[in-house]
C-alpha atoms as a PDB file:
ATOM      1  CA  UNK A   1      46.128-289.598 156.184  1.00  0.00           C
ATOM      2  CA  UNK A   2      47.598-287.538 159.370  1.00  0.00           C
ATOM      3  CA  UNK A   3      45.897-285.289 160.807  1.00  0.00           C
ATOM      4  CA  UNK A   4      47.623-282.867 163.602  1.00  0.00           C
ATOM      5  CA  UNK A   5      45.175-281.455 165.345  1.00  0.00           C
ATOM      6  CA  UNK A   6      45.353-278.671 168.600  1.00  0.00           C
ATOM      7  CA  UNK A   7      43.309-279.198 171.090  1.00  0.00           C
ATOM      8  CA  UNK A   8      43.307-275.859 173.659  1.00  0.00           C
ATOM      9  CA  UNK A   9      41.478-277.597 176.635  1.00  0.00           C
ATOM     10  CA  UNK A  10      43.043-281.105 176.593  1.00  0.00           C
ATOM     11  CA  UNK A  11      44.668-280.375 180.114  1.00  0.00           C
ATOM     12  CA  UNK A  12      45.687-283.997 181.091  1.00  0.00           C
ATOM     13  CA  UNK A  13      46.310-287.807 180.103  1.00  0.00           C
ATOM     14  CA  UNK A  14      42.924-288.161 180.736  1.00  0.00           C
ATOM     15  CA  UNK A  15      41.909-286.007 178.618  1.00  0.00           C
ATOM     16  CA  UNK A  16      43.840-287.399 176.067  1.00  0.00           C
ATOM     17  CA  UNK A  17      42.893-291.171 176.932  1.00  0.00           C
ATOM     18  CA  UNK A  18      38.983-289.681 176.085  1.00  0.00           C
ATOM     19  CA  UNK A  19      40.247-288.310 172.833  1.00  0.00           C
ATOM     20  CA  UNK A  20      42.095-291.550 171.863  1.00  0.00           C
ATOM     21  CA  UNK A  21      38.750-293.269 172.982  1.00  0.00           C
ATOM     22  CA  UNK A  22      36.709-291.190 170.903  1.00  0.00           C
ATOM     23  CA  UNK A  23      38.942-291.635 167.494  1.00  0.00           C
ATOM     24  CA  UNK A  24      39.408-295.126 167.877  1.00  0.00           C
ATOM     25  CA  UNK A  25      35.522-295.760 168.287  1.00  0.00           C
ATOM     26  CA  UNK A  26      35.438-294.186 164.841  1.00  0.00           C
ATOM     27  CA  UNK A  27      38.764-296.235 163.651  1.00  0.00           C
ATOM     28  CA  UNK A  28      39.911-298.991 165.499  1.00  0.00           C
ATOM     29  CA  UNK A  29      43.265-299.375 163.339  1.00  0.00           C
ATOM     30  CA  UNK A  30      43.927-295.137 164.368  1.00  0.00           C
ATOM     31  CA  UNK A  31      47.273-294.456 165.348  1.00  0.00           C
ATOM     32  CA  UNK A  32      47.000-291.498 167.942  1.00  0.00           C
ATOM     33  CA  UNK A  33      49.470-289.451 169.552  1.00  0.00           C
ATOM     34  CA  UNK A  34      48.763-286.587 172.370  1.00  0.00           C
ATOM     35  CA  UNK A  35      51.039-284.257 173.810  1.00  0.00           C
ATOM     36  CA  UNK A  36      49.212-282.902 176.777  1.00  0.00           C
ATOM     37  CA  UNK A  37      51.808-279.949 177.007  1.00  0.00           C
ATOM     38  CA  UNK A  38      51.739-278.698 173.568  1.00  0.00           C
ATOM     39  CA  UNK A  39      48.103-279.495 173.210  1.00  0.00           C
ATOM     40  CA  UNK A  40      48.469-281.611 169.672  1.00  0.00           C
ATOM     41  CA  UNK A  41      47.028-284.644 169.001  1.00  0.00           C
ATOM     42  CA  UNK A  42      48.389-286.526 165.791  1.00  0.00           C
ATOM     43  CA  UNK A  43      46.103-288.913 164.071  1.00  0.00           C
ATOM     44  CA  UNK A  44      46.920-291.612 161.212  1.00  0.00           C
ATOM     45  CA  UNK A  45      43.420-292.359 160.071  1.00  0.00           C
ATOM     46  CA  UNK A  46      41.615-293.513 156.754  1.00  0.00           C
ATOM     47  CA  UNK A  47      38.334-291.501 158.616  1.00  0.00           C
ATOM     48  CA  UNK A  48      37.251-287.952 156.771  1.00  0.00           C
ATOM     49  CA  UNK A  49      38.535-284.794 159.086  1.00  0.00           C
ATOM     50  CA  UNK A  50      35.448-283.597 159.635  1.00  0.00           C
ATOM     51  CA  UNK A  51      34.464-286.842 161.365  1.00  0.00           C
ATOM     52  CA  UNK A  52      37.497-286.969 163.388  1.00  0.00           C
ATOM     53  CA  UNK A  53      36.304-283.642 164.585  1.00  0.00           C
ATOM     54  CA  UNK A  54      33.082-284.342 165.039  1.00  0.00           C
ATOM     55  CA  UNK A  55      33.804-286.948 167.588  1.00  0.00           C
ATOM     56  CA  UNK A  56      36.300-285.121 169.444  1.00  0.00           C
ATOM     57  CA  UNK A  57      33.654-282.490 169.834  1.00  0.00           C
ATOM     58  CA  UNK A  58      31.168-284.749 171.077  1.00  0.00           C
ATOM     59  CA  UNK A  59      33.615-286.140 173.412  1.00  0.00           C
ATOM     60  CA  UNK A  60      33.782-282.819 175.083  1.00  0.00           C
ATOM     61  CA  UNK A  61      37.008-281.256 173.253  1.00  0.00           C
ATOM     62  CA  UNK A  62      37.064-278.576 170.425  1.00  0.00           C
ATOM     63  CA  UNK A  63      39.807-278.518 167.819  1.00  0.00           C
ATOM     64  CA  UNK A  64      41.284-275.557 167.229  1.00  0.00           C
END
């Protein structure tokens, strides 16, 4: 499943390294893409959306 997800306050590669961080510790075998200037982060994932979320949320970040 991919999920393409905008994230409004991702402001840097950091930000997006936490993201990644936070996915992968859900799915190791998540294929994650961010583009800091257009704020999307696309996912390839076998996890549920609403987890995916979940721990982007608690990693700081809120998906729009």
């Amino acid at each position: 499943m991919t999920l393409s997800l905008t994230i409004p306050d991702m402001a840097c590669s950091a930000c997006a390294d936490t993201i990644t961080q936070a996915v992968k510790a859900l799915d190791a075998a998540a294929t994650i893409a961010a583009n800091t200037d257009t704020k999307v982060v696309t996912i390839e994932t076998q996890t549920p959306e609403a987890a995916v979320k979940a721990a982007i949320v608690a990693a700081g970040y809120n998906p729009a």
